[in-house]
PDB file of N, CA and C in Angstrom:
ATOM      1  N   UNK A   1      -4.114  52.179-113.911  1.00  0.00           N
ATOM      2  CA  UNK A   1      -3.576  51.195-113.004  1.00  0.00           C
ATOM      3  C   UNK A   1      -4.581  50.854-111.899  1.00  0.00           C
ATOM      4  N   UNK A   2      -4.909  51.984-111.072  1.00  0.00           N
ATOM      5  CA  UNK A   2      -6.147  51.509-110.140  1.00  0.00           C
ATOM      6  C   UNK A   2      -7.780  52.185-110.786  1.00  0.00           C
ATOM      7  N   UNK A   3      -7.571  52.436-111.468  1.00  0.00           N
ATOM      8  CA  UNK A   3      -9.031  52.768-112.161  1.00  0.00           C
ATOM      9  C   UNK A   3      -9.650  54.068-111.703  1.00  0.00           C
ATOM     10  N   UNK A   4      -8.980  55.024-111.244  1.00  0.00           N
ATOM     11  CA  UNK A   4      -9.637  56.407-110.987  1.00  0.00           C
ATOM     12  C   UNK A   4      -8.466  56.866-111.786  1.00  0.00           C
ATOM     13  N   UNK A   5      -8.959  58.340-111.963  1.00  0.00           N
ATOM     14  CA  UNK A   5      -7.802  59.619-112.926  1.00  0.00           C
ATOM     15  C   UNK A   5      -6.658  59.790-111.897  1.00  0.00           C
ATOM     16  N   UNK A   6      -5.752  60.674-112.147  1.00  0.00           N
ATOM     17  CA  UNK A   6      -5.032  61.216-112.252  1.00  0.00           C
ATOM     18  C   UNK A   6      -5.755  62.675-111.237  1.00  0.00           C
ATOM     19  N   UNK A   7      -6.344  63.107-111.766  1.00  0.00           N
ATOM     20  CA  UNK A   7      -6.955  64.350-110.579  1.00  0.00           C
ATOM     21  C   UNK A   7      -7.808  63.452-109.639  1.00  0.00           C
ATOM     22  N   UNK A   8      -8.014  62.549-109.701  1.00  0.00           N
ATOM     23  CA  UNK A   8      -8.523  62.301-108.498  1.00  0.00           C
ATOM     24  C   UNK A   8      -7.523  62.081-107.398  1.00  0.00           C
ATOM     25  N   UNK A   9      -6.606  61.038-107.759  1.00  0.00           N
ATOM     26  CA  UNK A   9      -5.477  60.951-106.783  1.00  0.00           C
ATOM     27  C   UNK A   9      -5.137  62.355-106.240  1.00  0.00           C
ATOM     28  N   UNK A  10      -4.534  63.478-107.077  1.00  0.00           N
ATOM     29  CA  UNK A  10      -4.017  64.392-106.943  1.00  0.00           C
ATOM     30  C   UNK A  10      -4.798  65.264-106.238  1.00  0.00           C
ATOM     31  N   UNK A  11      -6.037  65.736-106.069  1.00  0.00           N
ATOM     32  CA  UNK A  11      -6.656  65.717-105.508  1.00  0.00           C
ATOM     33  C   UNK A  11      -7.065  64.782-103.701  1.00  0.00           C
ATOM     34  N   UNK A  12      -7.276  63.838-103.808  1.00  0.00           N
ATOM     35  CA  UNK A  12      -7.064  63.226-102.524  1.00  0.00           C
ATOM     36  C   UNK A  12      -5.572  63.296-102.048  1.00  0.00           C
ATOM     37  N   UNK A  13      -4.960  63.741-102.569  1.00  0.00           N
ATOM     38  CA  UNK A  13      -3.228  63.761-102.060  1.00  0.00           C
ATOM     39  C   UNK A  13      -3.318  65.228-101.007  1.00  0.00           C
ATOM     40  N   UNK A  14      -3.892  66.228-102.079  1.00  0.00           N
ATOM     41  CA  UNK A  14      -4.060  67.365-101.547  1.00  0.00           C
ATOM     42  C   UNK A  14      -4.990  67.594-100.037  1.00  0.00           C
ATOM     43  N   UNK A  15      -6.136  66.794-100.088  1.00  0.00           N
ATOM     44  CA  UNK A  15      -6.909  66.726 -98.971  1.00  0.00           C
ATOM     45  C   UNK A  15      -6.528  66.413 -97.616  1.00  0.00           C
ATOM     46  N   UNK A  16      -5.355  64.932 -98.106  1.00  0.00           N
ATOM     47  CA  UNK A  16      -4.922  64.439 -96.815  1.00  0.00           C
ATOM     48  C   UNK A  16      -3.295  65.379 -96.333  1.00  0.00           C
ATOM     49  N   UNK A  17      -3.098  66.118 -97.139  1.00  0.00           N
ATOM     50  CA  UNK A  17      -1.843  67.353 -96.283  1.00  0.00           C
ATOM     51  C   UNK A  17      -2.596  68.291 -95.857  1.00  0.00           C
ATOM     52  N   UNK A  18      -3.664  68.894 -96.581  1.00  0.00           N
ATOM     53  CA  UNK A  18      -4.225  69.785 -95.350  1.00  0.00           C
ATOM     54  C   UNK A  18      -4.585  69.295 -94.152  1.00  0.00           C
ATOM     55  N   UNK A  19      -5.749  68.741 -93.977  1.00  0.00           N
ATOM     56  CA  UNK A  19      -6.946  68.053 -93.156  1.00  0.00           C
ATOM     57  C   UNK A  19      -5.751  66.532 -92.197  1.00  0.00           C
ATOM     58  N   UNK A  20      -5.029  65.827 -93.287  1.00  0.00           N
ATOM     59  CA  UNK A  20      -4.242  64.452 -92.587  1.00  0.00           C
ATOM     60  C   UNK A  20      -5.170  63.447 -92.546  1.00  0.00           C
ATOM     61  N   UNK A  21      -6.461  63.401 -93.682  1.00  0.00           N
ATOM     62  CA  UNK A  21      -7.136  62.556 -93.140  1.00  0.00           C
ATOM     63  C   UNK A  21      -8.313  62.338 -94.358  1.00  0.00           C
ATOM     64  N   UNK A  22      -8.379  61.259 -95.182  1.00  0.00           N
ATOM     65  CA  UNK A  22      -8.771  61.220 -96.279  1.00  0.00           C
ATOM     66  C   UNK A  22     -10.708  60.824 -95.867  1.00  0.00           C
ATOM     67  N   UNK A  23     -11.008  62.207 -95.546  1.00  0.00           N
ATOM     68  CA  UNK A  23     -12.373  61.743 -95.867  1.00  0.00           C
ATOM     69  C   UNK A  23     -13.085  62.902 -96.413  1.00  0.00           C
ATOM     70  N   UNK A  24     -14.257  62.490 -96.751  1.00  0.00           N
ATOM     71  CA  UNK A  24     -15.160  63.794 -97.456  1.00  0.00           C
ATOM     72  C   UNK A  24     -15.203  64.699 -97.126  1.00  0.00           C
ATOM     73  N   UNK A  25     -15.013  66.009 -97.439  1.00  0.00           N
ATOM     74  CA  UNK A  25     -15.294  67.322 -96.420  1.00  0.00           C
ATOM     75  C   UNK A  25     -16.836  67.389 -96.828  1.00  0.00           C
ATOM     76  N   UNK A  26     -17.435  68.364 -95.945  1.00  0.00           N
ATOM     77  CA  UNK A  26     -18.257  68.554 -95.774  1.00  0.00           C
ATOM     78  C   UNK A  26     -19.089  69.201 -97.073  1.00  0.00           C
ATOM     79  N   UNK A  27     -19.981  68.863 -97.920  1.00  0.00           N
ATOM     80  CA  UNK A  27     -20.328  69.708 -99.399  1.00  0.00           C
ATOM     81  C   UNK A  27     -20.635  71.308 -99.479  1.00  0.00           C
ATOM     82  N   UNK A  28     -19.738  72.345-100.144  1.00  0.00           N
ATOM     83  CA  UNK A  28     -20.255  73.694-100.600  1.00  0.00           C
ATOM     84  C   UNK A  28     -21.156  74.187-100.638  1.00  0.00           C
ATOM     85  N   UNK A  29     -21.978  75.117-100.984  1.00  0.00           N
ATOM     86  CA  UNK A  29     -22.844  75.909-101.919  1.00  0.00           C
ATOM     87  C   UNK A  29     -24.186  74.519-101.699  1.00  0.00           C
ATOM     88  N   UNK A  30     -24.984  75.204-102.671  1.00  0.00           N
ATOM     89  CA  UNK A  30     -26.401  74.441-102.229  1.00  0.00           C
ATOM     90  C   UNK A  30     -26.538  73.218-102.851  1.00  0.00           C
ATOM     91  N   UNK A  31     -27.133  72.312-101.990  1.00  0.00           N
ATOM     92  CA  UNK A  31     -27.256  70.885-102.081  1.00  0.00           C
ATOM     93  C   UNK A  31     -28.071  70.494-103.728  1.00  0.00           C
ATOM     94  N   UNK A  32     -27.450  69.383-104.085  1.00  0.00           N
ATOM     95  CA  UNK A  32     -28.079  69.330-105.356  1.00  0.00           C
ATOM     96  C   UNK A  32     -29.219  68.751-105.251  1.00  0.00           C
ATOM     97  N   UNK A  33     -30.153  68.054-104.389  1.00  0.00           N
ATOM     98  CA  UNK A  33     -31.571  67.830-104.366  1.00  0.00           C
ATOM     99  C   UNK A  33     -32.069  67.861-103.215  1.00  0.00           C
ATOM    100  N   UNK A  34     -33.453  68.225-103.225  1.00  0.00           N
ATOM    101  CA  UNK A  34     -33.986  68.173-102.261  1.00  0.00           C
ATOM    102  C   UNK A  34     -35.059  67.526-101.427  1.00  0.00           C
ATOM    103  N   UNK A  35     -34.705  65.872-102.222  1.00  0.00           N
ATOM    104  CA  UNK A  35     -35.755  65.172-102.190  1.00  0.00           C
ATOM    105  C   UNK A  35     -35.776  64.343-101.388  1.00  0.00           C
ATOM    106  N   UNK A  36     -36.683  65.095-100.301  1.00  0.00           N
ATOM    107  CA  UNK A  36     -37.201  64.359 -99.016  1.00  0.00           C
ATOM    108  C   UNK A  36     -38.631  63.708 -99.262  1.00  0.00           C
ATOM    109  N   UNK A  37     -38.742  62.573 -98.471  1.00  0.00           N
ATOM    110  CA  UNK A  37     -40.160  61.745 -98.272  1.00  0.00           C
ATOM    111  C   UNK A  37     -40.971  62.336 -98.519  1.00  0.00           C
ATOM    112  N   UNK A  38     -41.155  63.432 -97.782  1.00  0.00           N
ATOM    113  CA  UNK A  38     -42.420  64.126 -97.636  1.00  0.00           C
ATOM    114  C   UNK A  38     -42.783  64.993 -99.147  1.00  0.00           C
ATOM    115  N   UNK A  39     -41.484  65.080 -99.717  1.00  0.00           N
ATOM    116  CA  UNK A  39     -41.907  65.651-101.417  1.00  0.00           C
ATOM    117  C   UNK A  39     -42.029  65.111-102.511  1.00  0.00           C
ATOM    118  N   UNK A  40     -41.589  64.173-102.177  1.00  0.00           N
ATOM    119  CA  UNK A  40     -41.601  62.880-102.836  1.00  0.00           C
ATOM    120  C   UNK A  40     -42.885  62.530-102.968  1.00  0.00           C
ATOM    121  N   UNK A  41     -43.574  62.386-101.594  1.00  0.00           N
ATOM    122  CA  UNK A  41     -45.066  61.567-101.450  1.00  0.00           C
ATOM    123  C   UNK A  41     -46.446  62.516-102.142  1.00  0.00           C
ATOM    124  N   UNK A  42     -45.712  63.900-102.083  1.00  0.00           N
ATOM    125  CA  UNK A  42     -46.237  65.002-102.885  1.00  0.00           C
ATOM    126  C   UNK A  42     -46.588  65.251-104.179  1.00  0.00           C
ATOM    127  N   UNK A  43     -45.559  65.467-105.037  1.00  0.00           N
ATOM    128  CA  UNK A  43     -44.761  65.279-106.095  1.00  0.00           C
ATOM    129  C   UNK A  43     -45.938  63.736-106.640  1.00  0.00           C
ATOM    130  N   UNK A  44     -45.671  62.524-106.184  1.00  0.00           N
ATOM    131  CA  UNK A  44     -46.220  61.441-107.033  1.00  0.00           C
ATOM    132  C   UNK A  44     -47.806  61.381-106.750  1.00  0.00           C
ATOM    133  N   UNK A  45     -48.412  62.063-105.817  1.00  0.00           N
ATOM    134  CA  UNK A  45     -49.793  62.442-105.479  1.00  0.00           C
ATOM    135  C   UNK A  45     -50.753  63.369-105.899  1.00  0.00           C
ATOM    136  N   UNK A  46     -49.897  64.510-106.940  1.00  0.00           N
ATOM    137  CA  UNK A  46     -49.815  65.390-107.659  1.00  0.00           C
ATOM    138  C   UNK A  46     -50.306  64.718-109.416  1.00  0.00           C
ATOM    139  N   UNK A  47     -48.729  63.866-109.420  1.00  0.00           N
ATOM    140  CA  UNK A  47     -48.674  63.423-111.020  1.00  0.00           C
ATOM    141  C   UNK A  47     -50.303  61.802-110.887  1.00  0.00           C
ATOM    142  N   UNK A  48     -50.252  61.281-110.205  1.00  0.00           N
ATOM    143  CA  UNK A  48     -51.498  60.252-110.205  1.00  0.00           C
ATOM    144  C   UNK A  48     -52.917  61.031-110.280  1.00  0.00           C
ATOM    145  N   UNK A  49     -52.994  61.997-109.231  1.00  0.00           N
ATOM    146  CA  UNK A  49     -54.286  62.963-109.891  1.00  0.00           C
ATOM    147  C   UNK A  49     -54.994  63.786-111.259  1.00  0.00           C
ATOM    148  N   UNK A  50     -53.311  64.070-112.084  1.00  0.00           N
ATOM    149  CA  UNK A  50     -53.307  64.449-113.062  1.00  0.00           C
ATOM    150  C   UNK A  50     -52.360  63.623-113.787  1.00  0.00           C
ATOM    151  N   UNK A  51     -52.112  62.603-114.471  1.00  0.00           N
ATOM    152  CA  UNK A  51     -50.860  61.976-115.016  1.00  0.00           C
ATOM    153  C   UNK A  51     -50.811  62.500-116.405  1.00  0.00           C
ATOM    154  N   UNK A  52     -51.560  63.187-116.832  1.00  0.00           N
ATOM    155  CA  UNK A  52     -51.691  63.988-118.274  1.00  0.00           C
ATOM    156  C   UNK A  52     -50.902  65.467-118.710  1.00  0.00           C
ATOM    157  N   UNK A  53     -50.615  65.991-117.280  1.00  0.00           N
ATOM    158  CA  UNK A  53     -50.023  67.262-117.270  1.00  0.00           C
ATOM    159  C   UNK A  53     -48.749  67.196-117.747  1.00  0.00           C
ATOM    160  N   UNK A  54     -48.121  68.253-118.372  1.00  0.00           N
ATOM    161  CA  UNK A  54     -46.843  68.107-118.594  1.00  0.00           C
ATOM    162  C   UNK A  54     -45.700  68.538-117.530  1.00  0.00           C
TER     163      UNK A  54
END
């Protein structure tokens, strides 16, 4: 009907009786990347010196 599941609703239902307030909490456990500018600029300065490496 609105195009998300069923656990999602149910889920955001749950969020806004604890908290009263439907927004993101804050993310768990360790961040899934860590890709800042500065590793980034690394990382592609790396692969152009060597673009052959695996």
């Amino acid at each position: 009907m609105l195009g998300v599941s069923h656990t999602f609703i149910w889920r955001t239902k749950k969020v806004f009786k604890e908290t009263g307030q439907i927004t993101r909490r804050p993310e768990q456990g360790m961040k899934r990347s860590v890709r800042t500018p500065r590793l980034t600029k690394a990382v592609a300065g790396k692969i152009l010196r060597n673009p052959t490496a695996p």
